[in-house]
Protein backbone atom coordinates (compact mmCIF):
# COMPACT_ATOMS: atom_id res chain seq x y z
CA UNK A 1 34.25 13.26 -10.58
CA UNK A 2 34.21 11.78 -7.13
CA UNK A 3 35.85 15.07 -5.69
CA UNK A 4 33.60 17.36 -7.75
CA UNK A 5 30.38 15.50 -5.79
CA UNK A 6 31.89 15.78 -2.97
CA UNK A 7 32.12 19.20 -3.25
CA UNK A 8 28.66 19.93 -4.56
CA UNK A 9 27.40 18.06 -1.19
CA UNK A 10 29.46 20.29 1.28
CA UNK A 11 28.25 23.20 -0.35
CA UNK A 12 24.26 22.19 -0.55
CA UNK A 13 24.46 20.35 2.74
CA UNK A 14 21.67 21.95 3.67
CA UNK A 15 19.58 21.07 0.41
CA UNK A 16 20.76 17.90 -0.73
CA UNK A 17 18.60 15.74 1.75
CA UNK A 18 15.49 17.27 -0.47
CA UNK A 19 17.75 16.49 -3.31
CA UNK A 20 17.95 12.58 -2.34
CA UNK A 21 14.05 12.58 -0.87
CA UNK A 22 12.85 13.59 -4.06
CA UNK A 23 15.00 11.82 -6.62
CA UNK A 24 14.41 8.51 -4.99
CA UNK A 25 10.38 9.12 -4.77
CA UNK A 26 10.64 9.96 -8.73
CA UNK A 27 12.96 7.13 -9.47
CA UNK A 28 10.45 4.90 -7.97
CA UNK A 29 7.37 6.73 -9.93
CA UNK A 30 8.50 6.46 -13.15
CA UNK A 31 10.33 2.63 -12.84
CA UNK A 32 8.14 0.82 -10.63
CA UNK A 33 5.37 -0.90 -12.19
CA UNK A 34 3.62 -4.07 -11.12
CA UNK A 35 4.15 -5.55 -7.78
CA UNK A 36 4.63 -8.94 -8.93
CA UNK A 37 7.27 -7.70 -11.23
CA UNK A 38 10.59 -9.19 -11.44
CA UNK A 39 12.37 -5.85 -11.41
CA UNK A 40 9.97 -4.45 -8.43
CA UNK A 41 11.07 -6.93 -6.74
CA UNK A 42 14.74 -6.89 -7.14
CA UNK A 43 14.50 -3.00 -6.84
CA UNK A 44 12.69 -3.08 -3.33
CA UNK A 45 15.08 -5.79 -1.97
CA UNK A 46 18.06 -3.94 -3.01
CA UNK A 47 16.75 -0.72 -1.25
CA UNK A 48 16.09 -2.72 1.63
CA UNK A 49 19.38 -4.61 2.03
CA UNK A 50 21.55 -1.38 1.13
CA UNK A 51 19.18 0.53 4.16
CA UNK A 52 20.10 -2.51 6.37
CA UNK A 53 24.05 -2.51 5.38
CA UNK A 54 24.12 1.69 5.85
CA UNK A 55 22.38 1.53 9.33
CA UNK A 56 25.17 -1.10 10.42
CA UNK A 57 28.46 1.56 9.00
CA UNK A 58 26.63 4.27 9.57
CA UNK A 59 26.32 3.08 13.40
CA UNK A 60 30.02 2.19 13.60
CA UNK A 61 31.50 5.45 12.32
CA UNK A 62 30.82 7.26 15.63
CA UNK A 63 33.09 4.71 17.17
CA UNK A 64 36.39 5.85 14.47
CA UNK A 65 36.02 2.37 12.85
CA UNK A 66 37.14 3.50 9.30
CA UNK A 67 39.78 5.73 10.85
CA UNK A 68 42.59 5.59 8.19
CA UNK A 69 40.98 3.37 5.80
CA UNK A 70 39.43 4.22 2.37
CA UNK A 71 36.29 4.06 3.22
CA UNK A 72 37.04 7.33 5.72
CA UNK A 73 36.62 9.54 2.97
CA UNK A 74 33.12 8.30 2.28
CA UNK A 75 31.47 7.84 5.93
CA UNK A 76 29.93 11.16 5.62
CA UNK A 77 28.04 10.31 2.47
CA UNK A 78 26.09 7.61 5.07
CA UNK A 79 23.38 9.70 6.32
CA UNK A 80 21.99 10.28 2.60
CA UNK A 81 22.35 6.90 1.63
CA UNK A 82 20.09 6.09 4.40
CA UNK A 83 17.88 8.63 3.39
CA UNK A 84 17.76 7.69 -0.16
CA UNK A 85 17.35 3.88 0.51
CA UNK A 86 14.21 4.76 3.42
CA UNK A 87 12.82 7.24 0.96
CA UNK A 88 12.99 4.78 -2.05
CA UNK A 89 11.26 2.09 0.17
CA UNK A 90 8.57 4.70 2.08
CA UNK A 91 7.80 6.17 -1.73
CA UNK A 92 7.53 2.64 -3.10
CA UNK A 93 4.72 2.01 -0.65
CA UNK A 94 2.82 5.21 -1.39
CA UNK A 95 2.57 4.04 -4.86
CA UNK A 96 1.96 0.50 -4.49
CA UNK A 97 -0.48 1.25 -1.56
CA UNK A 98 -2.44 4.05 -3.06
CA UNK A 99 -4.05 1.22 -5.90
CA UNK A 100 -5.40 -0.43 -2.70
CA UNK A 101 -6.22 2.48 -0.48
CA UNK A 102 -10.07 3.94 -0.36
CA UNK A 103 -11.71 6.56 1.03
CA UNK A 104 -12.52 4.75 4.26
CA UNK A 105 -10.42 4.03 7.40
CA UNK A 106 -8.46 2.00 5.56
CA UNK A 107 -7.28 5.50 4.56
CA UNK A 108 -5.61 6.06 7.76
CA UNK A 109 -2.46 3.71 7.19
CA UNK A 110 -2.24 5.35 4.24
CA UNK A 111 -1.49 8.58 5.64
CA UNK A 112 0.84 6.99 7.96
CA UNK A 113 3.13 6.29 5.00
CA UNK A 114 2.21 9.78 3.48
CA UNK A 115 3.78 11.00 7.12
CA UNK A 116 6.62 8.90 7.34
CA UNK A 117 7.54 9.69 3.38
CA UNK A 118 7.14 13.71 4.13
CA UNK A 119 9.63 13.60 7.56
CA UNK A 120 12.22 11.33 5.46
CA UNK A 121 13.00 14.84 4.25
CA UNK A 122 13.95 15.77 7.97
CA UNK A 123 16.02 12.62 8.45
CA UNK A 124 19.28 13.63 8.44
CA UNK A 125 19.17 16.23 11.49
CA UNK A 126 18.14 13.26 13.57
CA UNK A 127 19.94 10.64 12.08
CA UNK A 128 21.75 10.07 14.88
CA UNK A 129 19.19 9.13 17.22
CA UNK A 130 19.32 5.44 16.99
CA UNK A 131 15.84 4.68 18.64
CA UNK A 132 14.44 6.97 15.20
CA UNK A 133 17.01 4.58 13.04
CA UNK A 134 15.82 1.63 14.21
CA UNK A 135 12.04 2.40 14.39
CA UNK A 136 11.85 3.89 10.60
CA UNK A 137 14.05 0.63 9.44
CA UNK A 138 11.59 -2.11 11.62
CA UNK A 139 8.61 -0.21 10.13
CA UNK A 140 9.59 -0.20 6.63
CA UNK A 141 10.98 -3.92 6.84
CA UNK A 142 7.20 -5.43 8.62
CA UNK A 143 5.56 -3.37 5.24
CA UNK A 144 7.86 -4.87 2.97
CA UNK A 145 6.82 -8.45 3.86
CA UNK A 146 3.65 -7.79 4.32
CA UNK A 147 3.14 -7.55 0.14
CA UNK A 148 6.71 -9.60 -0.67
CA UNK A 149 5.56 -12.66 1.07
CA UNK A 150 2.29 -12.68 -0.68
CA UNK A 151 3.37 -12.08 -4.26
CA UNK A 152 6.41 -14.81 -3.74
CA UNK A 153 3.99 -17.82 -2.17
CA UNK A 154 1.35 -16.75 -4.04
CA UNK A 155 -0.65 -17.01 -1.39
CA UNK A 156 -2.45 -14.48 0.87
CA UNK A 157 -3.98 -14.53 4.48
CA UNK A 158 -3.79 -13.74 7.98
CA UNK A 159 -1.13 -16.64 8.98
CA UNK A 160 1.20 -14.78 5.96
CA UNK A 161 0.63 -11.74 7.26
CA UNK A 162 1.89 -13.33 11.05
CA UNK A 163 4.93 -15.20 9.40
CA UNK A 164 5.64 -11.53 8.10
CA UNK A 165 5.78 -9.95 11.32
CA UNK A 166 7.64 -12.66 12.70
CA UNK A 167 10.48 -12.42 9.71
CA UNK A 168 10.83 -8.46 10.21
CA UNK A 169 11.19 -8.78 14.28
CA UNK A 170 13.98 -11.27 13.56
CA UNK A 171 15.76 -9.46 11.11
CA UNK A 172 15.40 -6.18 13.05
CA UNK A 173 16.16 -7.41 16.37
CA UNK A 174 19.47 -9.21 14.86
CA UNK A 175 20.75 -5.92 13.04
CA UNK A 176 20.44 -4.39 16.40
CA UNK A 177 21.85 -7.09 18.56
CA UNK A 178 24.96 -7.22 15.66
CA UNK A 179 25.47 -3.25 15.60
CA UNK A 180 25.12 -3.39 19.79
CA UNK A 181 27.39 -5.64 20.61
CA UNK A 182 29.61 -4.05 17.28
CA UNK A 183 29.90 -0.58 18.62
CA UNK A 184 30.69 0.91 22.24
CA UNK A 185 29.05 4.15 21.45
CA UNK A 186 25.92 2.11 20.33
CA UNK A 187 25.46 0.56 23.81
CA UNK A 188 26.18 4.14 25.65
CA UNK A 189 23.46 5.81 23.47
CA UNK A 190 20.43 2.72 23.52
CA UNK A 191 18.89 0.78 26.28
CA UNK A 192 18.26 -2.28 24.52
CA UNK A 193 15.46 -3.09 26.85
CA UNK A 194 13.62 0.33 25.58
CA UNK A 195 14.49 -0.16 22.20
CA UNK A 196 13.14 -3.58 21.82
CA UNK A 197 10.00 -2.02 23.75
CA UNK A 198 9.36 0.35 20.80
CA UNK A 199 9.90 -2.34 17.98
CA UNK A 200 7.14 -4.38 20.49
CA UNK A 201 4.83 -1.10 20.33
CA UNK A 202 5.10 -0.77 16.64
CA UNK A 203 4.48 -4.22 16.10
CA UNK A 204 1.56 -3.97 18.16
CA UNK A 205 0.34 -1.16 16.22
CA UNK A 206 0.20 -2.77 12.82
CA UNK A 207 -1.29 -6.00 13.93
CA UNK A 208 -3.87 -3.29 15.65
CA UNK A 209 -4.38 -2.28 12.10
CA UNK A 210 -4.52 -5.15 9.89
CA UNK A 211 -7.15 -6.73 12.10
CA UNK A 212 -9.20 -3.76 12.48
CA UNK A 213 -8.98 -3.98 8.82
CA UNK A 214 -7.08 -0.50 9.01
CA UNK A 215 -4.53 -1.69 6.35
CA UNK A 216 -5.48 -1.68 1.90
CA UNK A 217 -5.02 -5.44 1.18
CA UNK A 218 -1.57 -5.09 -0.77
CA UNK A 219 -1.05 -6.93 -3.24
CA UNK A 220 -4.64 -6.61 -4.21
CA UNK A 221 -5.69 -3.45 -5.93
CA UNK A 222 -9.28 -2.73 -7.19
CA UNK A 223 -9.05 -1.06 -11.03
CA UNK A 224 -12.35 -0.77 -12.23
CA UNK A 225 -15.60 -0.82 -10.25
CA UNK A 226 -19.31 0.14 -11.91
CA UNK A 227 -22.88 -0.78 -11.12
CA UNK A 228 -24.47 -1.30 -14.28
CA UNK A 229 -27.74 -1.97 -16.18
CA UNK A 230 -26.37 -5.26 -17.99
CA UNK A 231 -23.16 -7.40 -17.83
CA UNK A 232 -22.43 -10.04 -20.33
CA UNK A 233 -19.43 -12.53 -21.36
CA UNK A 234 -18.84 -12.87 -24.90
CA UNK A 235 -15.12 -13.95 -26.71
CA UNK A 236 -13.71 -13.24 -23.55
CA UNK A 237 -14.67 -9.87 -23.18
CA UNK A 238 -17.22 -8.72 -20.27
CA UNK A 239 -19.56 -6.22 -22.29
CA UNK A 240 -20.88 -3.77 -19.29
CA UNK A 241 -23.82 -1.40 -19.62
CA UNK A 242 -23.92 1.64 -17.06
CA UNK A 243 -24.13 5.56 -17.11
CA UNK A 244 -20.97 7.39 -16.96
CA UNK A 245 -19.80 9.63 -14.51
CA UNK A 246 -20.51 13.49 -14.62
CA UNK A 247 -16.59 14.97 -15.68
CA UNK A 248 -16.41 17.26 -12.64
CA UNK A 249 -16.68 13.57 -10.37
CA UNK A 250 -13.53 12.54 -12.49
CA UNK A 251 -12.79 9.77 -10.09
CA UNK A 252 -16.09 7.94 -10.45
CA UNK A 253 -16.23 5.43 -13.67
CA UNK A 254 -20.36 5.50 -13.05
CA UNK A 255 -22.70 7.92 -12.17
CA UNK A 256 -23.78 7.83 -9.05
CA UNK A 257 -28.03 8.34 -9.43
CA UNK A 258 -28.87 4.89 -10.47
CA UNK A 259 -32.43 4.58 -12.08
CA UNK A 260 -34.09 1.30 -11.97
CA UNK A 261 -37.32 -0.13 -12.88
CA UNK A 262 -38.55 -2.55 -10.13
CA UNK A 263 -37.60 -6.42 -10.80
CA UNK A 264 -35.11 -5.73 -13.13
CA UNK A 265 -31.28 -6.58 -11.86
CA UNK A 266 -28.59 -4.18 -10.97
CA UNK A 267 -25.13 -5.36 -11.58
CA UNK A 268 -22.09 -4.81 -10.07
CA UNK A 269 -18.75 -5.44 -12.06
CA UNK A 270 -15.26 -5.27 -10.72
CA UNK A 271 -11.53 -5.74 -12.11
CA UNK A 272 -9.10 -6.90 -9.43
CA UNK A 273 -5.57 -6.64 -10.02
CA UNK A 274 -3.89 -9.89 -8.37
CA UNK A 275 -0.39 -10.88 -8.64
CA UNK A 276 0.54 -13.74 -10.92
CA UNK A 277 -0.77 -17.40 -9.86
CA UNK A 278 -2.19 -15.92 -6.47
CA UNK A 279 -5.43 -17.14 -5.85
CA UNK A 280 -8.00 -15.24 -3.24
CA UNK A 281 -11.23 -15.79 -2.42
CA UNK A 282 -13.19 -12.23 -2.98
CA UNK A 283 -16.97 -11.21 -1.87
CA UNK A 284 -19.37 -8.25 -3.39
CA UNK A 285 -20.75 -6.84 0.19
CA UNK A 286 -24.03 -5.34 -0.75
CA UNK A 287 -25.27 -2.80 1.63
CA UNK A 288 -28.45 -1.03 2.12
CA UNK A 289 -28.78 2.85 4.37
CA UNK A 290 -31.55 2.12 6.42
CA UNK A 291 -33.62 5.64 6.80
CA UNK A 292 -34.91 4.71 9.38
CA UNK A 293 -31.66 4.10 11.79
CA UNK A 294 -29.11 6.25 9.23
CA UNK A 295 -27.17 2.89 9.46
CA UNK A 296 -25.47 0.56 6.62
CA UNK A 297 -27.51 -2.87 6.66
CA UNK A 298 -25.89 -5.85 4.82
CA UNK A 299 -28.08 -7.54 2.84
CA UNK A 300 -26.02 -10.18 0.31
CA UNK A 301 -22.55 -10.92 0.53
CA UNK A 302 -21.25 -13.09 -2.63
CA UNK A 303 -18.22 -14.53 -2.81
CA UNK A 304 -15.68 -15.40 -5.96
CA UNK A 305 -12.28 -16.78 -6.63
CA UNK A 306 -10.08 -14.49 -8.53
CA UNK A 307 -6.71 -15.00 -10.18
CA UNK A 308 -3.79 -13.24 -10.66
CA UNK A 309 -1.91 -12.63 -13.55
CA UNK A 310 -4.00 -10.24 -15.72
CA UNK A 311 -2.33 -6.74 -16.12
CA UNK A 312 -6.16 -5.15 -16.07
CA UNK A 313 -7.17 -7.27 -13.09
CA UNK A 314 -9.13 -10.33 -12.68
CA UNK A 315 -12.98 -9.39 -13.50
CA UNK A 316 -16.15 -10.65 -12.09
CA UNK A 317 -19.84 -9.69 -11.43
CA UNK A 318 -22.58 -9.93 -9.00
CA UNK A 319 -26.04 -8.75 -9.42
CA UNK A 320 -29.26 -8.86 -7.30
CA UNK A 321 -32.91 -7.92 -7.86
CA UNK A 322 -35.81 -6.85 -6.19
CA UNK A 323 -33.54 -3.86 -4.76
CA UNK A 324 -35.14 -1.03 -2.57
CA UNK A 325 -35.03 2.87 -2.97
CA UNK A 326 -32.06 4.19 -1.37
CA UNK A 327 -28.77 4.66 -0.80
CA UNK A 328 -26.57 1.17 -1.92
CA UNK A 329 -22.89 0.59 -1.09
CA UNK A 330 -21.20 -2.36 -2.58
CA UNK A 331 -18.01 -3.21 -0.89
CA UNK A 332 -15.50 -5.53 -2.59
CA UNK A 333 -13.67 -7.27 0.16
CA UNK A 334 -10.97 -10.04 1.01
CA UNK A 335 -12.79 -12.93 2.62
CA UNK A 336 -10.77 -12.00 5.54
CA UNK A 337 -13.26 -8.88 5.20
CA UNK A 338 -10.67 -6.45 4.28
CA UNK A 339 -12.06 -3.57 1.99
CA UNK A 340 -10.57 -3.92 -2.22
CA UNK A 341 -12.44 -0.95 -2.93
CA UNK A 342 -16.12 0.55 -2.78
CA UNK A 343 -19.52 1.03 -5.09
CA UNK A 344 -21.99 3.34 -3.83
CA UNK A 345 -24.97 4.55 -5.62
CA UNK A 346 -28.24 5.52 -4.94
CA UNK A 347 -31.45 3.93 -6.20
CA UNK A 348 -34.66 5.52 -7.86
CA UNK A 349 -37.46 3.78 -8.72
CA UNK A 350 -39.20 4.75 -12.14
CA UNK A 351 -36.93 7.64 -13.28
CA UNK A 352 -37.59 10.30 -15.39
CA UNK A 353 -33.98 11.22 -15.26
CA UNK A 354 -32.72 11.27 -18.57
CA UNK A 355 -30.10 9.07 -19.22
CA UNK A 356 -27.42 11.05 -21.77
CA UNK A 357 -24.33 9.05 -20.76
CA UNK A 358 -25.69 5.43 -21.38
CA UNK A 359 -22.61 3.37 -22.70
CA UNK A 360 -21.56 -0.07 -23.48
CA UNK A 361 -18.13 -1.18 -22.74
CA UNK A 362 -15.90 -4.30 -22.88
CA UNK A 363 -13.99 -4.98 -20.27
């Protein structure tokens, strides 16, 4: 069996990269689940540990280490492994990030990962530049803790998000010092001085991110978000009036004309999925487009404690009155101010607009 793979991979050398790219991003589709998971969690750290022990052999083949052994036979197998493992992780993040991500800037990181997912595919013809190696694996090991640190103290803010940086430039910076001082044809090819310049850049560049509020708040994802005519609590339930979406806008829950009679409330309800036991302060950011300067004026910002645990997020409402015409955004943020997700609507007084897709739902 071993010798008939073998085979199969010197004759598709030039397709079985795509091969291991896209089995490992459909693995992780169709077995990954929630973040918090047990088996998430042992999945990611696997991938992450096997990426870690592959970089090390696959570094110390160039210097005839396995010469004569048994593992000789299977050295050239390394530069898929890697592939696999980085893919698994970078394909991991799309999904898990992509529950977060929305349409704003905090977009941006998410195409980063998008990016870095898409090249995995051209890995293998420059495997062997260790500065590429080391900045993929330092990359994918800062996002890992960002979200692992989180969901295991069940706890989330910027001093976890610090600690996180902190754990990945140790953990880095010691597989490199281990494989450098490990392999002769390491320390010909790298200047360590560059290389830990890079991992400083990179570093640089996320913390850029997170407190430009760049980054989706992993673990936190935003499932449902509506502004709504009514919101109520009964037997646990929250029962939630509001006026579906038009089916060609198949990624809005509501429709976005709002008609309102003056002094009555508008409502905004949101599900937050939280890991289990983590507790987060949230806010509803309500904003207003000021005509008059074409700029975003905050006018409320109300703030909640959610829980994690629930598999259809932790729910909660806000609601104000006396609202003007216009165009509304509701932003549901991190205390830390880091964008959950987004509401936007616009506001008529005294509608004629008939109102065909009315419902009433529980949440």
């Amino acid at each position: 069996m071993a010798l008939r793979i073998r085979a199969w991979v010197r004759l598709h050398q030039k397709y079985a990269p795509v091969v291991f790219f896209v089995c490992g991003f459909l693995w992780d589709t169709l077995t990954l689940g929630r973040i918090d998971r047990l088996y998430d969690r042992i999945i990611l750290s696997t991938y992450l540990t096997s990426l870690t022990v592959c970089l090390y052999l696959y570094n110390l083949k160039d210097d005839d280490t396995f010469k004569g052994t048994f593992f000789e036979r299977y050295e050239e197998y390394l530069p898929l492994a890697i592939q696999f493992f980085l893919g698994g992780l970078c394909s991991a993040y799309v999904i898990y990030f992509s529950r977060s991500v929305t349409f704003t800037k905090t977009l941006s990181f998410f195409i980063i990962l998008l990016f870095l997912l898409i090249a995995n595919e051209l890995l293998k013809k420059r495997i062997s530049n260790k500065y590429l190696q080391f900045s993929a694996y330092f990359f994918v090991n800062f996002t890992f803790f960002t979200f692992f640190l989180p969901v295991l103290l069940k706890e989330m803010n910027t001093f976890i998000f610090i600690i996180s940086g902190i754990i990945s430039i140790v953990i880095t910076l010691t597989l490199i010092t281990f494989i450098y001082n490990s392999s002769p044809s390491t320390r010909a090819e790298i200047s360590k001085r560059k290389m830990v310049a890079i991992i400083a850049g990179i570093y640089l560049m996320i913390n850029i991110f997170y407190f430009s509020n760049l980054i989706p708040p992993v673990p936190l994802a935003l499932d449902t978000a509506v502004v709504a005519y009514n919101v109520e609590k009964a037997n646990g339930d929250y029962i939630v009036t509001y006026e579906r979406g038009v089916w060609h806008r198949f990624w809005r829950e509501n429709d976005f004309q709002f008609s309102h009679n003056p002094g009555n409330r508008v409502y905004v309800f949101s599900s937050i999925f939280a890991p289990t036991d983590l507790r987060k302060k949230v806010a509803h950011r309500w904003k207003w487009r000021n005509p008059a300067t074409d700029r975003w004026e905050v006018t409320d910002t109300i703030r909640y404690e959610i829980t994690g645990g629930r598999d259809d997020g932790y729910r909660g409402f806000t609601f104000k009155q006396n609202m003007r015409e216009g165009r509304w955004r509701v932003d549901v943020v991190t205390i830390e101010g880091h964008i959950i997700g987004i509401v936007d609507f616009e506001l008529e007084f005294n509608s004629d607009r008939e109102q065909k897709r009315m419902v009433t739902r529980a949440f």
